[in-house]
PDB file of N, CA and C in Angstrom:
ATOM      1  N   UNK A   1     115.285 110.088  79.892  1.00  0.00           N
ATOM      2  CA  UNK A   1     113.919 110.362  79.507  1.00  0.00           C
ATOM      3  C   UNK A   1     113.066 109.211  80.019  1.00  0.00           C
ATOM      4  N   UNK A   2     112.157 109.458  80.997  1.00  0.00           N
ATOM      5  CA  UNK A   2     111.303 108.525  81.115  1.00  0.00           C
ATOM      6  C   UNK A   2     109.832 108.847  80.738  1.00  0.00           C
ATOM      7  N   UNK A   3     109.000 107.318  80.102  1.00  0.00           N
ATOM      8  CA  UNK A   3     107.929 107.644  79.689  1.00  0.00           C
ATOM      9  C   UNK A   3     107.418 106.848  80.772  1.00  0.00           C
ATOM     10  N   UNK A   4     105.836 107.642  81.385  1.00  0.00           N
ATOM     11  CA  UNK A   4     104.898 106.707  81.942  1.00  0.00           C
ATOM     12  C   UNK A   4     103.827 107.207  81.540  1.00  0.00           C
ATOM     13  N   UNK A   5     102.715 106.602  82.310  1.00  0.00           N
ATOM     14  CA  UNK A   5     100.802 106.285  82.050  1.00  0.00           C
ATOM     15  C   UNK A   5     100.444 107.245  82.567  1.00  0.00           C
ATOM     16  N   UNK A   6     101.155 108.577  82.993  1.00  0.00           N
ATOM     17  CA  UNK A   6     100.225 109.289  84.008  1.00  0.00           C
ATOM     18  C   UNK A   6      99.339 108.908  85.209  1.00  0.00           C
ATOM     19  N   UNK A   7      99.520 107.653  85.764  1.00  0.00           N
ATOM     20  CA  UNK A   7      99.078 106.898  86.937  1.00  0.00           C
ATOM     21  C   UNK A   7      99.294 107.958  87.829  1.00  0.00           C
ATOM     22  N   UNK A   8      98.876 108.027  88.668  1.00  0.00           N
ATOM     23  CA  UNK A   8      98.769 108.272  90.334  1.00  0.00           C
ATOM     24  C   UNK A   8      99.966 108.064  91.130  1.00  0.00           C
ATOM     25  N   UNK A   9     100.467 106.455  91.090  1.00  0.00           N
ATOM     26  CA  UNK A   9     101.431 106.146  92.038  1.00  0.00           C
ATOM     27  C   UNK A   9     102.282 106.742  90.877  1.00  0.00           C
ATOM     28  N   UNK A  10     102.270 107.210  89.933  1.00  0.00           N
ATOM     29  CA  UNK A  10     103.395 107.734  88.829  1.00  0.00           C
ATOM     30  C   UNK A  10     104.066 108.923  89.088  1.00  0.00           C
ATOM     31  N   UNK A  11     102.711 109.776  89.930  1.00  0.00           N
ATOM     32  CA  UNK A  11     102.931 111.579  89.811  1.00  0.00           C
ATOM     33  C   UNK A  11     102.987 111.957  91.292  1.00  0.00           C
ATOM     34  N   UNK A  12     103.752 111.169  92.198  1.00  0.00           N
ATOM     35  CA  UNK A  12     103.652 111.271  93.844  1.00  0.00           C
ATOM     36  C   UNK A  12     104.283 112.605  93.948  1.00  0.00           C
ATOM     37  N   UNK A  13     104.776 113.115  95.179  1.00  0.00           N
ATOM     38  CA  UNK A  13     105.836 113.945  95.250  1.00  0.00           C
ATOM     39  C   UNK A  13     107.261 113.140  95.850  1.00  0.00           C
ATOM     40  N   UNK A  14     107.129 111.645  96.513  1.00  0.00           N
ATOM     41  CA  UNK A  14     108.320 110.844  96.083  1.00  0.00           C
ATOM     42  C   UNK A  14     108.989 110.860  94.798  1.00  0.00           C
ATOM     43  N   UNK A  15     108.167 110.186  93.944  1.00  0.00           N
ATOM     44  CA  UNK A  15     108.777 109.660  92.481  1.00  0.00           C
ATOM     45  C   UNK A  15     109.189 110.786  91.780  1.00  0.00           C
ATOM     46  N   UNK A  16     108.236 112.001  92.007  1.00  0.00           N
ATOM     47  CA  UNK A  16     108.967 113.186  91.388  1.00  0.00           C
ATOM     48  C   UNK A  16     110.098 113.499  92.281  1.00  0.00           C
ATOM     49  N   UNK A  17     110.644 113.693  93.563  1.00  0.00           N
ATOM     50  CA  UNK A  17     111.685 114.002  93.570  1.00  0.00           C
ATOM     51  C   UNK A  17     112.459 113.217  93.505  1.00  0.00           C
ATOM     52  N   UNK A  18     112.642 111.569  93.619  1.00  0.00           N
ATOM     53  CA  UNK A  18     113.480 110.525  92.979  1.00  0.00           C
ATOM     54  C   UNK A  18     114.231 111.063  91.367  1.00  0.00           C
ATOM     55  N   UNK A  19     113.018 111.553  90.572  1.00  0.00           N
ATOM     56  CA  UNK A  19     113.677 111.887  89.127  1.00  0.00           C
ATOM     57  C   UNK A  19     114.360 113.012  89.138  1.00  0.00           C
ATOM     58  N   UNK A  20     113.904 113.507  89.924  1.00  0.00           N
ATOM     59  CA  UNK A  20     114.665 115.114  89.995  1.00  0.00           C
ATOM     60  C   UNK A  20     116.378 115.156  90.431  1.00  0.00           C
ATOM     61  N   UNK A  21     116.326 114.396  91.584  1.00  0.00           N
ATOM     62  CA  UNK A  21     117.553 114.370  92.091  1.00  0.00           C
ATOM     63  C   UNK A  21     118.341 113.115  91.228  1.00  0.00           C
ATOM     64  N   UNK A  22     117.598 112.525  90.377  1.00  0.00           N
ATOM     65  CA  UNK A  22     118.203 111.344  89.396  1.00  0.00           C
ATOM     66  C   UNK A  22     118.726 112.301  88.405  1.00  0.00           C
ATOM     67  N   UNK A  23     118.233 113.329  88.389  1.00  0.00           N
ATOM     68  CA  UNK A  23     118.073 113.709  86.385  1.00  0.00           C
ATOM     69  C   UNK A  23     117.169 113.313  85.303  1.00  0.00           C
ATOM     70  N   UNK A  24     116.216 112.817  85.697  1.00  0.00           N
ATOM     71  CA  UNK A  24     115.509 112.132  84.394  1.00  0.00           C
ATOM     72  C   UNK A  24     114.654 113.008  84.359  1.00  0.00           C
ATOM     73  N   UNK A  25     114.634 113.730  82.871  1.00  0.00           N
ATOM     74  CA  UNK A  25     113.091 114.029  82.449  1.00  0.00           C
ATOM     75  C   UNK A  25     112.155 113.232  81.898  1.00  0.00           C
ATOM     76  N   UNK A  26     110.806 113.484  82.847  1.00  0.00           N
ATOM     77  CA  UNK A  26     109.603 112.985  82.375  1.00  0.00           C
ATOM     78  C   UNK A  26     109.044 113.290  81.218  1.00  0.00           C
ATOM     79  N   UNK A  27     108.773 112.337  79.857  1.00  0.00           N
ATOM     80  CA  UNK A  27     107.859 112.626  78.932  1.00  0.00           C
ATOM     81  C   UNK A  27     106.996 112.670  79.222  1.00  0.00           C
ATOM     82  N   UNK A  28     105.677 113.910  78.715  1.00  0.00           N
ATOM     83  CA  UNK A  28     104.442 114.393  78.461  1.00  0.00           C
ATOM     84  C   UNK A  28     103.675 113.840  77.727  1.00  0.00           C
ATOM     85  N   UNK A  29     102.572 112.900  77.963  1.00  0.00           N
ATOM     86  CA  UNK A  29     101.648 112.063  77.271  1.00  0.00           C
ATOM     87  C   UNK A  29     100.495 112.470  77.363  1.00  0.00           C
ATOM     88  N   UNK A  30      99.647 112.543  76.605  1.00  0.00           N
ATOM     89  CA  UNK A  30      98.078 112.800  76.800  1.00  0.00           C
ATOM     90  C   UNK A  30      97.700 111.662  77.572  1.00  0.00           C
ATOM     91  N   UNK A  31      96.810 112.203  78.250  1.00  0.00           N
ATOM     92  CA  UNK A  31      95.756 110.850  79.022  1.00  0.00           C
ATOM     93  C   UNK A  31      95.435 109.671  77.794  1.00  0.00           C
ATOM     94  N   UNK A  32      95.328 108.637  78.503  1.00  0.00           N
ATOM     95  CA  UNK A  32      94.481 107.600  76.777  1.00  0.00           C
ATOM     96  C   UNK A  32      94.964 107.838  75.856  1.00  0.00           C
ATOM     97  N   UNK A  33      96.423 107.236  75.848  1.00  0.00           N
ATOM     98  CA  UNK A  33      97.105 107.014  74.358  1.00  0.00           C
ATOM     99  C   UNK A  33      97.580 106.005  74.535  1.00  0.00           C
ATOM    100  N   UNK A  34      97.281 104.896  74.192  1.00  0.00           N
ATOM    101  CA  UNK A  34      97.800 103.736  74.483  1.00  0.00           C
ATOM    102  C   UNK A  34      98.619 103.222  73.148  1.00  0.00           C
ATOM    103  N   UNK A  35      98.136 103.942  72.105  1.00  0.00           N
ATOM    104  CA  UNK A  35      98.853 104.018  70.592  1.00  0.00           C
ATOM    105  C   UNK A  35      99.955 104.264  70.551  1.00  0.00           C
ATOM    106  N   UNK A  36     100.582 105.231  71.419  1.00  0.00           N
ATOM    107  CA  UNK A  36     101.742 106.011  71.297  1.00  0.00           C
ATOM    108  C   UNK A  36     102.448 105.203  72.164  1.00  0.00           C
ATOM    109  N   UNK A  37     102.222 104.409  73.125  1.00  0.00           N
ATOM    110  CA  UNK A  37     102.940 103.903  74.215  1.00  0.00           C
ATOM    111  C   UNK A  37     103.237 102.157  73.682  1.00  0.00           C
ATOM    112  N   UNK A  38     104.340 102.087  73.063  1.00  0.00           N
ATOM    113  CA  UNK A  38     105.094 100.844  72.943  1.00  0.00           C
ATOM    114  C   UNK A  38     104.432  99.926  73.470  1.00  0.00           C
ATOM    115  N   UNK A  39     105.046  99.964  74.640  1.00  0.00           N
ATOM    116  CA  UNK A  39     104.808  98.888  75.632  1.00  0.00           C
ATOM    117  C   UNK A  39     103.496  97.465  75.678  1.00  0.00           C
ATOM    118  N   UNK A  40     102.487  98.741  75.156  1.00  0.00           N
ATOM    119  CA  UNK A  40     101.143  98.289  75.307  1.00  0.00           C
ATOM    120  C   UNK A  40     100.860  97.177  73.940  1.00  0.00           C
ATOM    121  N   UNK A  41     101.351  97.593  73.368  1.00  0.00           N
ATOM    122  CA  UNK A  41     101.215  96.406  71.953  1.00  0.00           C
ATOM    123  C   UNK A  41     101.929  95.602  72.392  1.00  0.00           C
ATOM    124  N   UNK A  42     103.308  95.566  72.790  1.00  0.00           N
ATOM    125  CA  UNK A  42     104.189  94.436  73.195  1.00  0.00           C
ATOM    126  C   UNK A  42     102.860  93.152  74.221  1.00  0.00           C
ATOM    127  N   UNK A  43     102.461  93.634  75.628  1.00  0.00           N
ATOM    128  CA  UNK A  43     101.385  93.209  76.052  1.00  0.00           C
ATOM    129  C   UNK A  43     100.386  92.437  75.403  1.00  0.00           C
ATOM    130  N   UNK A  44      99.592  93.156  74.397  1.00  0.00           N
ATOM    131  CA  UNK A  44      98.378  92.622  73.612  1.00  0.00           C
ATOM    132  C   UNK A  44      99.234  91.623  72.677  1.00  0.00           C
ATOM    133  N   UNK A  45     100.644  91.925  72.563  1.00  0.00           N
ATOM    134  CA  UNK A  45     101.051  90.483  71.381  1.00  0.00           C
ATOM    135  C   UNK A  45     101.333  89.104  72.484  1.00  0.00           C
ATOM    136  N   UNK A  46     101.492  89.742  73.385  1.00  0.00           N
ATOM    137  CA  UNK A  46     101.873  88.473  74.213  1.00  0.00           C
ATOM    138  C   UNK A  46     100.732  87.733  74.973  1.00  0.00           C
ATOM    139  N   UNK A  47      99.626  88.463  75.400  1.00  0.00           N
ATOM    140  CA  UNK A  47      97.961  87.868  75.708  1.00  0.00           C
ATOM    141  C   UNK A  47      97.684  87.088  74.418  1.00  0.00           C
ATOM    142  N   UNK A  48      97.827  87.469  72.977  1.00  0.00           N
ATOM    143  CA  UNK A  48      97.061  86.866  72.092  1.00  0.00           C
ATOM    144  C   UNK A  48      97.954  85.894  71.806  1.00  0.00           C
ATOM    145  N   UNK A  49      99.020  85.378  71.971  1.00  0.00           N
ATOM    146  CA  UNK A  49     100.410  84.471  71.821  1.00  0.00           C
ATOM    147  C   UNK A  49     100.121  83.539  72.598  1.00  0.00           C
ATOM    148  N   UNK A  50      99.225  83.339  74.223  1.00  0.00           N
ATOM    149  CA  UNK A  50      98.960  82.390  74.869  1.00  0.00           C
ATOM    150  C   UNK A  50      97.513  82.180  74.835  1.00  0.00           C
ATOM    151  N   UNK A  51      97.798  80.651  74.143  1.00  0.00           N
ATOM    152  CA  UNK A  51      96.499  80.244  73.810  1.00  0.00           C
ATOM    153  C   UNK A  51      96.046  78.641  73.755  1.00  0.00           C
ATOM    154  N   UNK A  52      95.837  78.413  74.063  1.00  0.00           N
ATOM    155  CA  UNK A  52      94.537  78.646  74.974  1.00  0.00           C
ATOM    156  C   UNK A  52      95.347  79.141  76.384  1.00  0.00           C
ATOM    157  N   UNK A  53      94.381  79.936  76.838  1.00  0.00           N
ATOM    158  CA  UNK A  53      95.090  80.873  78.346  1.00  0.00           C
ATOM    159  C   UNK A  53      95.306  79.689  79.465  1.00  0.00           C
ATOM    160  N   UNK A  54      96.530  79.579  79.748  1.00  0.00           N
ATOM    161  CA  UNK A  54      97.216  79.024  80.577  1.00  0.00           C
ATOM    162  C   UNK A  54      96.221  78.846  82.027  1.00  0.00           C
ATOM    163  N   UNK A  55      96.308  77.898  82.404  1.00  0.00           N
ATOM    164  CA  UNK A  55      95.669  77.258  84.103  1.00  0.00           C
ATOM    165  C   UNK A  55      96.298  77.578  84.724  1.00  0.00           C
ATOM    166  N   UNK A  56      97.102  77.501  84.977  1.00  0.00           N
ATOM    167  CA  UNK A  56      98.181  77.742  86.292  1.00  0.00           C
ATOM    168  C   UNK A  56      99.392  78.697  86.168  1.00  0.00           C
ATOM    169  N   UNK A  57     100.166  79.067  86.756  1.00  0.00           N
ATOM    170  CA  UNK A  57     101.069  80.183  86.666  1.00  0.00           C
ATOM    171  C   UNK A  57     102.170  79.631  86.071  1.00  0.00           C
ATOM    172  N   UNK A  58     102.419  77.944  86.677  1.00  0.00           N
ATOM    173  CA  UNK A  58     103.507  77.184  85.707  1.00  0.00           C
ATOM    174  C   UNK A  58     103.245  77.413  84.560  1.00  0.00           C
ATOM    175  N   UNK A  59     102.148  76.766  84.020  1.00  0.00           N
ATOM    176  CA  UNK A  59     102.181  77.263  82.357  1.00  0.00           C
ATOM    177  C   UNK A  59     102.136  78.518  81.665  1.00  0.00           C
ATOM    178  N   UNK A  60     101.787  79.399  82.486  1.00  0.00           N
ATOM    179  CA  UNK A  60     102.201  80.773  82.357  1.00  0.00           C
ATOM    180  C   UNK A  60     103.423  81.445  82.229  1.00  0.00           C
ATOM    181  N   UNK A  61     104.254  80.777  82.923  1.00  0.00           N
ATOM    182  CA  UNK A  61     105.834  80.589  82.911  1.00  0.00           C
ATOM    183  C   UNK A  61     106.634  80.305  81.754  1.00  0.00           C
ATOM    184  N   UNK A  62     106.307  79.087  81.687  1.00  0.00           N
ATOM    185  CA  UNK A  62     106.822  78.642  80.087  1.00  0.00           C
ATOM    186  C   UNK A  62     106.174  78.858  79.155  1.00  0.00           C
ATOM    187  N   UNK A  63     104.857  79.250  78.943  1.00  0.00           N
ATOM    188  CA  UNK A  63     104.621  79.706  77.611  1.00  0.00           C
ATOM    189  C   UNK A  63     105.099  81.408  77.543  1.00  0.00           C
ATOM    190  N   UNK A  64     104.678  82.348  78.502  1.00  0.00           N
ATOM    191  CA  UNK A  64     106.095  83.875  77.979  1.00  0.00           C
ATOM    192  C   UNK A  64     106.895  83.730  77.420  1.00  0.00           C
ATOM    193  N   UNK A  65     108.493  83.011  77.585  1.00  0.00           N
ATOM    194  CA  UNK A  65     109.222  82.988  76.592  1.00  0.00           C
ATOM    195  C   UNK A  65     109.359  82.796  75.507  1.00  0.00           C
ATOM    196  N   UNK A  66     108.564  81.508  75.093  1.00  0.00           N
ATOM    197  CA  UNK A  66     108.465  80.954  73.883  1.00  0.00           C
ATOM    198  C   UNK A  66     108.138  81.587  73.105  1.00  0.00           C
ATOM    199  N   UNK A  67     106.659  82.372  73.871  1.00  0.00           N
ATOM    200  CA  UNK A  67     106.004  83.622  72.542  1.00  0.00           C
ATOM    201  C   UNK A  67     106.680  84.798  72.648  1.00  0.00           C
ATOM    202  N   UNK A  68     107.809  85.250  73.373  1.00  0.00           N
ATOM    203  CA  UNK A  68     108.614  86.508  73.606  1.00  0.00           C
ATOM    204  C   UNK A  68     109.526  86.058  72.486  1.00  0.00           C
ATOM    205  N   UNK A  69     110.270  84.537  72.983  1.00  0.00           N
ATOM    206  CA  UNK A  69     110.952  84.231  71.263  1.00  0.00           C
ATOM    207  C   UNK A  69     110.837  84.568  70.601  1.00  0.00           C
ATOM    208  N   UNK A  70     109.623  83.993  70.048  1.00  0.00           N
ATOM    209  CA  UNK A  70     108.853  83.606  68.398  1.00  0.00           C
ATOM    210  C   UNK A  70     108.809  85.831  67.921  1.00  0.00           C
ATOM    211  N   UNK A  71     107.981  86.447  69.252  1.00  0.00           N
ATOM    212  CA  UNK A  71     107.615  87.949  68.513  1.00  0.00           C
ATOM    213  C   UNK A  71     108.896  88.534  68.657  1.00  0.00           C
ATOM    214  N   UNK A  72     109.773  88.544  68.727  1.00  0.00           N
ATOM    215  CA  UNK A  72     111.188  89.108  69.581  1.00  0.00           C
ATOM    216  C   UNK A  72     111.802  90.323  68.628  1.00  0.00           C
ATOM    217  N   UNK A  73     112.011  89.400  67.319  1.00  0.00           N
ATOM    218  CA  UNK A  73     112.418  89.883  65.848  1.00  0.00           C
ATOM    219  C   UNK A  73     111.524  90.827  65.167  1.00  0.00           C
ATOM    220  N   UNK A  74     110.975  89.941  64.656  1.00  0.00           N
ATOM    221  CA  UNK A  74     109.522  90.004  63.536  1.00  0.00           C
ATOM    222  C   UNK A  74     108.419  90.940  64.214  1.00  0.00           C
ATOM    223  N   UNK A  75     107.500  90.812  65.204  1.00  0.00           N
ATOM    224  CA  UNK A  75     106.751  91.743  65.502  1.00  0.00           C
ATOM    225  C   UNK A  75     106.829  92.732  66.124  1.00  0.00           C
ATOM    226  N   UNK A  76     108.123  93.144  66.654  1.00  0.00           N
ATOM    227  CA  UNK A  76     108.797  94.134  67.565  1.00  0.00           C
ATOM    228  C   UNK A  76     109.319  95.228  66.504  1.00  0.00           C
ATOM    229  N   UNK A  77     109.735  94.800  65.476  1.00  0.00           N
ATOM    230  CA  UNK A  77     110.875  95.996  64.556  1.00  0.00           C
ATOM    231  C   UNK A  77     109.797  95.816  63.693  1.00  0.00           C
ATOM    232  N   UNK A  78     108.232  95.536  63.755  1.00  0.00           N
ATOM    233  CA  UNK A  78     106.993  96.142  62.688  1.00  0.00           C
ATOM    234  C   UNK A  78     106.499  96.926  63.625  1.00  0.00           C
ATOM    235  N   UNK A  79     106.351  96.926  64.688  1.00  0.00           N
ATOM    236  CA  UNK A  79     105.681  97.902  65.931  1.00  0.00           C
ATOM    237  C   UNK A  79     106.255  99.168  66.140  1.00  0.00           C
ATOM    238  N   UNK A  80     108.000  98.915  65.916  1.00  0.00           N
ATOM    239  CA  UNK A  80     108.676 100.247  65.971  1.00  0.00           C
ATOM    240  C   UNK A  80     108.609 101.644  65.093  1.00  0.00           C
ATOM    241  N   UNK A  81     108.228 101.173  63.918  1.00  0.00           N
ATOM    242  CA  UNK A  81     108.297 102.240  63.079  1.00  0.00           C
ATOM    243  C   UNK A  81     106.995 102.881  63.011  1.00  0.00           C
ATOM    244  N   UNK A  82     105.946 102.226  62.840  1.00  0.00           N
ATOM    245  CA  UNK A  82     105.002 102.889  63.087  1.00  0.00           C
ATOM    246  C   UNK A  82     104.587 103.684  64.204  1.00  0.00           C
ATOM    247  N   UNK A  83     105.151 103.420  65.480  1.00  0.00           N
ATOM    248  CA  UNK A  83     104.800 103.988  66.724  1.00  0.00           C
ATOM    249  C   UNK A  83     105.905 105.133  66.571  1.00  0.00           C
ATOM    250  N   UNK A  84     106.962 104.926  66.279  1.00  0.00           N
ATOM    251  CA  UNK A  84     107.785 106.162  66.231  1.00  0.00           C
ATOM    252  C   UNK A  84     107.121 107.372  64.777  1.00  0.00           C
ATOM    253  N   UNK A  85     106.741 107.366  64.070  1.00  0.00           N
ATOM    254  CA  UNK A  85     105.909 107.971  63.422  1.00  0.00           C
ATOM    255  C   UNK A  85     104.889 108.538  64.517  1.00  0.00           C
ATOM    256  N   UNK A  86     103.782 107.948  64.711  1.00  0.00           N
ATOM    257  CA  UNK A  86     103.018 108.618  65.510  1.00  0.00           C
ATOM    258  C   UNK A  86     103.646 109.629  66.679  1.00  0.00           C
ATOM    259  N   UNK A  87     104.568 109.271  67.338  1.00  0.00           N
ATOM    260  CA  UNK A  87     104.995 110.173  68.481  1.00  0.00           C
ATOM    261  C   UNK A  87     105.666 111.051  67.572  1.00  0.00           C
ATOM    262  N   UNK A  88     106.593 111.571  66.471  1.00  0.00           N
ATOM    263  CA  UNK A  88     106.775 112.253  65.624  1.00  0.00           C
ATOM    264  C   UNK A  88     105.932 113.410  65.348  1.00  0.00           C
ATOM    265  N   UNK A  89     104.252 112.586  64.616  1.00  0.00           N
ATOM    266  CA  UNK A  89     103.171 113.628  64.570  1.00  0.00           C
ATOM    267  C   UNK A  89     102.952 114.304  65.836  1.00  0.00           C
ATOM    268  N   UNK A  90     102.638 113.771  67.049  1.00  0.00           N
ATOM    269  CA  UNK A  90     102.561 114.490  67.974  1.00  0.00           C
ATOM    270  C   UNK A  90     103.247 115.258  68.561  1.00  0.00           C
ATOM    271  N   UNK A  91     104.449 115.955  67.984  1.00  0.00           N
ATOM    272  CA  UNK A  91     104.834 116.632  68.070  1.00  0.00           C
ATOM    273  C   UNK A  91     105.987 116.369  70.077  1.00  0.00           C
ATOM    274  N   UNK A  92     105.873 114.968  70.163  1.00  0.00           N
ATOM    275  CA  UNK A  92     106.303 114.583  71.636  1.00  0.00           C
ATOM    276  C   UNK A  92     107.620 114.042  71.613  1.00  0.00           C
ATOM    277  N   UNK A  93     108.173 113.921  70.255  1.00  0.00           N
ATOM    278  CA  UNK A  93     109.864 113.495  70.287  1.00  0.00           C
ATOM    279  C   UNK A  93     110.659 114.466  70.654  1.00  0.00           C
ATOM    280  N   UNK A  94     111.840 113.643  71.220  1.00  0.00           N
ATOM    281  CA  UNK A  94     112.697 114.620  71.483  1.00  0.00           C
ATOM    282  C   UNK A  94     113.656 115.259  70.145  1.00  0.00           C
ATOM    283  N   UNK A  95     113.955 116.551  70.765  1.00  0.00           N
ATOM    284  CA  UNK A  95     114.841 117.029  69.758  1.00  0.00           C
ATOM    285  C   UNK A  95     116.012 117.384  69.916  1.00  0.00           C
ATOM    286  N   UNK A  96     116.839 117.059  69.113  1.00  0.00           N
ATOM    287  CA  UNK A  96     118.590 116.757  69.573  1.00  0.00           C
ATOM    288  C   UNK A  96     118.661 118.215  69.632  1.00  0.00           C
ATOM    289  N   UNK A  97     120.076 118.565  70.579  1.00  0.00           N
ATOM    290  CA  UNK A  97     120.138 120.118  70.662  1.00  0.00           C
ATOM    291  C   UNK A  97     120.799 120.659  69.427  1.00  0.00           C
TER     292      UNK A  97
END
């Protein structure tokens, strides 16, 4: 099962036949749900984790992990349940056969 953004370079007729001949089905997302999509909170915890915003790419470097550390546990398995709820309501989980 793969989820993406509905991007452009997402919906080629490459990448679709890459999945095809892979096997993977594509999940169905509404345009602008950034709620439903994991990923995107992971992101916004890790922008607001570097602070003051890094000068250079070195310090950009070493501060990711540290705050990937610190949220790794704790803000990851509070993000999960609620987001799996929402994709639930929307009726977009999968269902075992």
């Amino acid at each position: 099962m793969l989820m993406d953004n509905n991007c452009r370079p997402h919906r080629t007729n490459l990448v679709n036949d890459f999945l095809f001949k892979e096997g993977i089905t594509r999940m169905e997302w509404p345009a602008c749900s950034p709620d439903m999509n994991l990923i995107e909170h992971v992101w916004d915890i890790l922008d607001r984790g570097v602070a003051p915003p890094p000068q250079t790419l070195l310090e950009l470097e070493r501060a990711l992990p540290e705050i990937w550390d610190r949220i790794l546990s704790s803000s990851l398995i509070g993000l999960f349940t609620p987001y799996l709820k929402g994709v639930q309501r929307s009726g977009r989980c999968p269902r075992k056969p």
